[in-house]
C-alpha atoms as a PDB file:
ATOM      1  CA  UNK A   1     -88.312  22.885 -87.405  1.00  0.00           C
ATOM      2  CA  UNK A   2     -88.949  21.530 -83.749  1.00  0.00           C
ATOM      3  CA  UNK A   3     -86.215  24.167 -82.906  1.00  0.00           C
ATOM      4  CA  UNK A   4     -88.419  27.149 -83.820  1.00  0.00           C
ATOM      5  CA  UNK A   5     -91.554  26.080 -82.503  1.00  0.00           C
ATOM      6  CA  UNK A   6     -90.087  25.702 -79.455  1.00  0.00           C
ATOM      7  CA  UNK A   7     -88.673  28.944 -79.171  1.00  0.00           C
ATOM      8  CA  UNK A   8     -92.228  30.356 -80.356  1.00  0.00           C
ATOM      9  CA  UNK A   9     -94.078  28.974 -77.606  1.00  0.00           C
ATOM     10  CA  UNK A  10     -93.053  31.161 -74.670  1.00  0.00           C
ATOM     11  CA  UNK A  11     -93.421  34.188 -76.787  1.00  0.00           C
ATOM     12  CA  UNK A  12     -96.897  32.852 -77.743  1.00  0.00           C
ATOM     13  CA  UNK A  13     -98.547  31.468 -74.615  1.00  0.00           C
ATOM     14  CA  UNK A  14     -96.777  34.733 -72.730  1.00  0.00           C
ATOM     15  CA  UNK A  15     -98.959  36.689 -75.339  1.00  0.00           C
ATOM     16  CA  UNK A  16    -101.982  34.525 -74.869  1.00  0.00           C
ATOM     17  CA  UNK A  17    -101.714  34.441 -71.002  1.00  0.00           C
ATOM     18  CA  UNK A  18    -101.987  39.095 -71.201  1.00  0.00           C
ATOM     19  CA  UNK A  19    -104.068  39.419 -73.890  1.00  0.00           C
ATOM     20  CA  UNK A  20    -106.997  37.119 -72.023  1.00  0.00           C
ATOM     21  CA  UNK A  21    -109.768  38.545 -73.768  1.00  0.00           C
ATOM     22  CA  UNK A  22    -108.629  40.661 -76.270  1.00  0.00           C
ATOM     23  CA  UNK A  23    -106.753  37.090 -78.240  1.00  0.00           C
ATOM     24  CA  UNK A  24    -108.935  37.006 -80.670  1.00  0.00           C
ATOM     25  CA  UNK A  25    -109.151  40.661 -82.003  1.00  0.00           C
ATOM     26  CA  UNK A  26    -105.077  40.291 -81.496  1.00  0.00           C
ATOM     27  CA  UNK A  27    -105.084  36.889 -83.919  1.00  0.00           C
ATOM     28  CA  UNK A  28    -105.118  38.741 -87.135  1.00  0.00           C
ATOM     29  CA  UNK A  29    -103.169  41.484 -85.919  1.00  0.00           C
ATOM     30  CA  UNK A  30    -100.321  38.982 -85.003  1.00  0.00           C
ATOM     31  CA  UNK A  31    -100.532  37.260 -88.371  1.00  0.00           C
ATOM     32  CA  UNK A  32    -100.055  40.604 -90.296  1.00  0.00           C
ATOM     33  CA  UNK A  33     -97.126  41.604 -88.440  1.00  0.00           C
ATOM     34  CA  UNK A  34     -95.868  38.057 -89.171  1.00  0.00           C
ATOM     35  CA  UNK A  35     -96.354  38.233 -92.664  1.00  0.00           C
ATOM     36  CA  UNK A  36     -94.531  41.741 -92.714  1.00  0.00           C
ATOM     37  CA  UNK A  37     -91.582  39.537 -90.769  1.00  0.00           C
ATOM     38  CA  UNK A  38     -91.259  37.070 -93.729  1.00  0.00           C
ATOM     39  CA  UNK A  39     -89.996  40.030 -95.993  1.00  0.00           C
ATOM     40  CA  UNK A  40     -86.690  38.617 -97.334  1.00  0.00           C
ATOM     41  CA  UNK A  41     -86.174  42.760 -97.656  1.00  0.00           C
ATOM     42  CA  UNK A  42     -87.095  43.282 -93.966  1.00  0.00           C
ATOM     43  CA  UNK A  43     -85.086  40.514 -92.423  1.00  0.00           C
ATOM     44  CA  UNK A  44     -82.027  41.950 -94.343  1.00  0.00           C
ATOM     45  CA  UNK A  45     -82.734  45.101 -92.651  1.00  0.00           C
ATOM     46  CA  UNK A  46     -83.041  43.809 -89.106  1.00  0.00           C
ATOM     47  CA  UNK A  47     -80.300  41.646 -89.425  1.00  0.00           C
ATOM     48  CA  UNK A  48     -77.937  44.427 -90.076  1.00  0.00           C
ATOM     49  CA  UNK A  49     -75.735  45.118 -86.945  1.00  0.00           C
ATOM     50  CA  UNK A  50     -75.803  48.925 -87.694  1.00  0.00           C
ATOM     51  CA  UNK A  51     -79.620  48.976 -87.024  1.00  0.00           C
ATOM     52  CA  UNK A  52     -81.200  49.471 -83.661  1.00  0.00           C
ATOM     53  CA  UNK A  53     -83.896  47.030 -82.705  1.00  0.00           C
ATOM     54  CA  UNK A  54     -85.936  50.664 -82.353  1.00  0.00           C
ATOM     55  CA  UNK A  55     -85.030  51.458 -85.986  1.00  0.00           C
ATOM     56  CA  UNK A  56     -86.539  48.339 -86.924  1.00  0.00           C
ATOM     57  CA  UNK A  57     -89.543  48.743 -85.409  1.00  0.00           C
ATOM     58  CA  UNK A  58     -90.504  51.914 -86.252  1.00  0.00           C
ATOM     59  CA  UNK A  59     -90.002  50.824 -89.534  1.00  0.00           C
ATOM     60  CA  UNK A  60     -92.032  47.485 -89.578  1.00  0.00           C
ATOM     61  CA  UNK A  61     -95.075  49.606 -87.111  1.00  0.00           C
ATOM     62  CA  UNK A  62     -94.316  52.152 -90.228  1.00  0.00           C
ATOM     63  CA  UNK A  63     -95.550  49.734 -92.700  1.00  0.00           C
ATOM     64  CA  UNK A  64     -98.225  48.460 -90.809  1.00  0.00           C
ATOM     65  CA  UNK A  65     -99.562  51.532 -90.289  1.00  0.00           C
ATOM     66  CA  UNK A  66     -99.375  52.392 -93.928  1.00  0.00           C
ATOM     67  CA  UNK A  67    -100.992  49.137 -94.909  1.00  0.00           C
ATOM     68  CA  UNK A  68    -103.894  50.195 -92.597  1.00  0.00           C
ATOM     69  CA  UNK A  69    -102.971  48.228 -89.102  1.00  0.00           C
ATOM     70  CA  UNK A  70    -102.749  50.075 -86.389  1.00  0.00           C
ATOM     71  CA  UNK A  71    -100.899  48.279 -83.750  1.00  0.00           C
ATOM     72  CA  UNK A  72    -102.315  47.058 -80.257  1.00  0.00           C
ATOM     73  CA  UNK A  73    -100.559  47.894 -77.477  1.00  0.00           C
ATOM     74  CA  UNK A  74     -99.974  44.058 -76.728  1.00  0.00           C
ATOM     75  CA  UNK A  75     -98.918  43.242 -80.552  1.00  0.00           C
ATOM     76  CA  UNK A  76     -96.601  45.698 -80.216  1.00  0.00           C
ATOM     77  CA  UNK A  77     -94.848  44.720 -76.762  1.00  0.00           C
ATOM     78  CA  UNK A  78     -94.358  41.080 -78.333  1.00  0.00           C
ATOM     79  CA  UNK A  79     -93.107  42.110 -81.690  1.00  0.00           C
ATOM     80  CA  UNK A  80     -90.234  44.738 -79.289  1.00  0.00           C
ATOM     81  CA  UNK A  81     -89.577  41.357 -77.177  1.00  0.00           C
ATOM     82  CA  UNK A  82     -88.893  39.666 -80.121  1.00  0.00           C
ATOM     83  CA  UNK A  83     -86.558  42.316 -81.749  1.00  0.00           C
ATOM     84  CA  UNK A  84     -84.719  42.544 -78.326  1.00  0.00           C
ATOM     85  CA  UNK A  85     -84.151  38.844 -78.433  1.00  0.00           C
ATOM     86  CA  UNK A  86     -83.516  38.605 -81.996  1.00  0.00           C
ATOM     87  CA  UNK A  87     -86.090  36.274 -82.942  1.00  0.00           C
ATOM     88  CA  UNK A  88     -88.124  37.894 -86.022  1.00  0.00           C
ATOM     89  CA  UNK A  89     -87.899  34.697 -87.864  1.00  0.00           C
ATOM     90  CA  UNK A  90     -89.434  33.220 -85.766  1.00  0.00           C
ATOM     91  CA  UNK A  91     -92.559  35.633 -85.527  1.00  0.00           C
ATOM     92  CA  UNK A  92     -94.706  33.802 -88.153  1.00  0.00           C
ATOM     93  CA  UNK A  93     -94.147  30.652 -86.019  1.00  0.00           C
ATOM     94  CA  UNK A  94     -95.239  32.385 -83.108  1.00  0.00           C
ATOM     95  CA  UNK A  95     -98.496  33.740 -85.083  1.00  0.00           C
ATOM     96  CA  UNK A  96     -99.664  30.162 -85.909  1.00  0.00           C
ATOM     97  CA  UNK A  97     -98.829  28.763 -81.951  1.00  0.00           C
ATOM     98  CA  UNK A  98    -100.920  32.100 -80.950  1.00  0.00           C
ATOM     99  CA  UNK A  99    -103.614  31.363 -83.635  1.00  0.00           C
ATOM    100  CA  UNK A 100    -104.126  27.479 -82.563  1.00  0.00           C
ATOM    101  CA  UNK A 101    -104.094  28.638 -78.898  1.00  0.00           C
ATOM    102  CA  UNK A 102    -106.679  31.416 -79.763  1.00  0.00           C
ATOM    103  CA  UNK A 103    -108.309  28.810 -81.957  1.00  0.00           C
ATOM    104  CA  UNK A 104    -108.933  26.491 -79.153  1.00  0.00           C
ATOM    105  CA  UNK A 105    -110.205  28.613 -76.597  1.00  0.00           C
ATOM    106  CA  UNK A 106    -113.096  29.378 -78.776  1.00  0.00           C
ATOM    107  CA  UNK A 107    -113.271  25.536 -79.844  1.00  0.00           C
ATOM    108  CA  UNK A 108    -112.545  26.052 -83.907  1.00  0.00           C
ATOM    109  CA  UNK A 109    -110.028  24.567 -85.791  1.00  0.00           C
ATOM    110  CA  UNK A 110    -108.312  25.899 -89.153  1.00  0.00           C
ATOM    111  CA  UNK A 111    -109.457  24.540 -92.181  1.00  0.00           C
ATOM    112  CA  UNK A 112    -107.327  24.344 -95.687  1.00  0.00           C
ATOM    113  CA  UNK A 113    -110.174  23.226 -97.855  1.00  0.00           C
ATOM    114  CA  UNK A 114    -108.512  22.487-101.530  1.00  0.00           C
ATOM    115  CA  UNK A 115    -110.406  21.796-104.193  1.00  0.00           C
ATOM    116  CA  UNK A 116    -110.068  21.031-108.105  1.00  0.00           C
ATOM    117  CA  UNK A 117    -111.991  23.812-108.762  1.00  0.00           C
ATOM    118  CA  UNK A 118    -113.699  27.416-107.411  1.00  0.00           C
ATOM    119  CA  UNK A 119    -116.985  26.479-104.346  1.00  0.00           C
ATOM    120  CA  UNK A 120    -119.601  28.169-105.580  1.00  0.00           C
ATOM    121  CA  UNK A 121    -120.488  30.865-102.706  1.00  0.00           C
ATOM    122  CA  UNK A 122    -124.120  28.309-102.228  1.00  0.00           C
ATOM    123  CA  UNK A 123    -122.455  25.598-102.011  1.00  0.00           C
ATOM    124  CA  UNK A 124    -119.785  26.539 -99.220  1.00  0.00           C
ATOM    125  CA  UNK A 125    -122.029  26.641 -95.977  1.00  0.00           C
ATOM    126  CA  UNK A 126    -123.046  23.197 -97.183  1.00  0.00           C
ATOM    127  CA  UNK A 127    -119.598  22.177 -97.643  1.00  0.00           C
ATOM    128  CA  UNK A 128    -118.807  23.754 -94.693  1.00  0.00           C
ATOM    129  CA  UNK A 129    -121.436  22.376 -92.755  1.00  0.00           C
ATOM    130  CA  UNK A 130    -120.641  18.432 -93.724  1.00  0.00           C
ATOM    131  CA  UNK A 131    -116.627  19.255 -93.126  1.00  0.00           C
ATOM    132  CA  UNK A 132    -117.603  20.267 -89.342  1.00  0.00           C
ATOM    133  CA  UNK A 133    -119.941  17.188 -89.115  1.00  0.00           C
ATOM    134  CA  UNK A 134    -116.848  15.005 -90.227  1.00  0.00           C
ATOM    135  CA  UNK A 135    -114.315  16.595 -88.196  1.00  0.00           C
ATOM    136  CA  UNK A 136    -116.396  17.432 -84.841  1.00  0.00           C
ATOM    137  CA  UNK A 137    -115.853  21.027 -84.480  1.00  0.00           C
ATOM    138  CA  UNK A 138    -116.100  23.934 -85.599  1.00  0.00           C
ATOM    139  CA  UNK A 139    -113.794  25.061 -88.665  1.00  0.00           C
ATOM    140  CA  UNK A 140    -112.302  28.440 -90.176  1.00  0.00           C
ATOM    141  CA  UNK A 141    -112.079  27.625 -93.485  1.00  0.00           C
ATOM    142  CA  UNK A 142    -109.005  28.750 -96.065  1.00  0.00           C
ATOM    143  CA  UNK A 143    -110.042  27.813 -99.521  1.00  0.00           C
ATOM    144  CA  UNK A 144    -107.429  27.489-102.142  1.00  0.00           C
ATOM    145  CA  UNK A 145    -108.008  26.686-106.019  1.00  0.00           C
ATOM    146  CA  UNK A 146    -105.633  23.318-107.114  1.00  0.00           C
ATOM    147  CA  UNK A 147    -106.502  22.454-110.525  1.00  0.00           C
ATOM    148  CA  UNK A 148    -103.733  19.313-110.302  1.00  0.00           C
ATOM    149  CA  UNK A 149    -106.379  17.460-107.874  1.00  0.00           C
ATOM    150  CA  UNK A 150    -108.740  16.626-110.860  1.00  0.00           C
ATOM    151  CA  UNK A 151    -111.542  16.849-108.972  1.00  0.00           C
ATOM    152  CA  UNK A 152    -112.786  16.603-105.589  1.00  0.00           C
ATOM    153  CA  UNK A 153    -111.797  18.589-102.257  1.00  0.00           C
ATOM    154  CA  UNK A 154    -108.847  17.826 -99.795  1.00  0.00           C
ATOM    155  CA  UNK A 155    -109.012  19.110 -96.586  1.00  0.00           C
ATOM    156  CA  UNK A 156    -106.700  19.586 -93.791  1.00  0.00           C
ATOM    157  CA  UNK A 157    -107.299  20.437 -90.362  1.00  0.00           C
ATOM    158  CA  UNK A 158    -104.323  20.381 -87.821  1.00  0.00           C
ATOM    159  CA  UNK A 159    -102.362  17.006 -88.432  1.00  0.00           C
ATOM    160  CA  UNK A 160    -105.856  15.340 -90.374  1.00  0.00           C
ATOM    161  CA  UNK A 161    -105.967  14.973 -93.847  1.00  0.00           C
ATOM    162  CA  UNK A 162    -109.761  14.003 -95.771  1.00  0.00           C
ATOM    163  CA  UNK A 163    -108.329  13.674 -99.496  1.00  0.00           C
ATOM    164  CA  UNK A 164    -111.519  12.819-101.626  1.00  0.00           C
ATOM    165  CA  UNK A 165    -109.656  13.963-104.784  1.00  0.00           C
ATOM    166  CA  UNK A 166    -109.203  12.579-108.178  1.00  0.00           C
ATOM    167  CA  UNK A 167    -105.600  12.969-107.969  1.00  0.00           C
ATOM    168  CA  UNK A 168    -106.092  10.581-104.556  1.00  0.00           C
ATOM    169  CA  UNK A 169    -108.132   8.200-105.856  1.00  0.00           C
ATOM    170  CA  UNK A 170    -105.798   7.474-108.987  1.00  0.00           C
ATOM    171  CA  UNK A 171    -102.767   7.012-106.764  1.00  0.00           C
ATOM    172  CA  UNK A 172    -104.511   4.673-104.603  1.00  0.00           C
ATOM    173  CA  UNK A 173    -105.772   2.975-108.310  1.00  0.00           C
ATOM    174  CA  UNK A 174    -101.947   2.767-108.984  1.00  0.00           C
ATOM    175  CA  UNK A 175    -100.515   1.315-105.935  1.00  0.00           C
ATOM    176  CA  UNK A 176    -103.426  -1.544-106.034  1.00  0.00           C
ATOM    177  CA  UNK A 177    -102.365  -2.234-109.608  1.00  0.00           C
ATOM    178  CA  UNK A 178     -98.397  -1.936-109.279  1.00  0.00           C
ATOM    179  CA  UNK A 179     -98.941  -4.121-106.346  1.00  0.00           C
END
């Protein structure tokens, strides 16, 4: 794993460095077209010696325009870098180094917020609010449903975990009584 991230990083922090202001309108283009890269169907495609690297991406800025993405003129010089250098599995690594650089030029952090069950739309600025106030910056918050934590939210920003679940507390009821 160290292997891709380090050959994302250039391609990344190269992207950063031209984009300057534009990063952040770039962010979710860049995470589109990496999501189009993870296409088991796709990578078949571009892995096949008999297509050109300007087949492929007419065909990926094809489906992006199709899927209502029109490309930026940066997006699209890094995703014909990385088709000339043969790195397209490695674009959705590049999206998240891009992402956490973007991220911390404006001072947020991701957020995966999982919870037991759905935040009521009220309740999430509070829940956002308290989450910032615990981590000590701002947060862009992914919520995902995970009816095996019982109850309760875990939340992970970056390498920090805050598991106030259930399914947390009963483990750590377990280990105290197996020990």
């Amino acid at each position: 794993m160290a292997e891709i991230a380090t050959l994302a990083r250039p391609y990344a922090e190269a992207l950063f460095k031209a984009a300057g202001a534009d990063a952040a309108a770039l962010k979710s283009q860049v995470t589109d077209l990496a999501a189009l890269a993870a296409d088991p169907l796709l990578k078949q495609f571009a892995d096949n010696p008999k297509v050109s690297t300007d087949q492929v991406f007419d065909v990926i800025a094809g489906i992006a325009l199709q899927q209502g993405l029109s490309l930026h003129a940066k997006a699209g010089n890094l995703l014909r870098a990385v088709l000339e250098n043969g790195r397209l599995s490695v674009l959705p690594e590049i999206a998240a180094q891009f992402s956490t650089l973007v991220n911390a030029q404006g001072g947020v952090s991701d957020a995966l917020v999982e919870s037991a069950f759905p935040i009521d739309a009220g309740q999430l600025p509070d829940v956002l609010a308290t989450l910032e106030k615990r981590f000590g910056r701002r947060l862009n918050a992914r919520i995902e449903v995970l009816p095996e934590l019982i109850g309760g939210i875990r939340v992970t920003v970056g390498d920090e975990v805050l598991d106030t679940s259930v399914k947390a507390r009963l483990e750590q009821m377990k280990l105290s009584l197996a020990s």
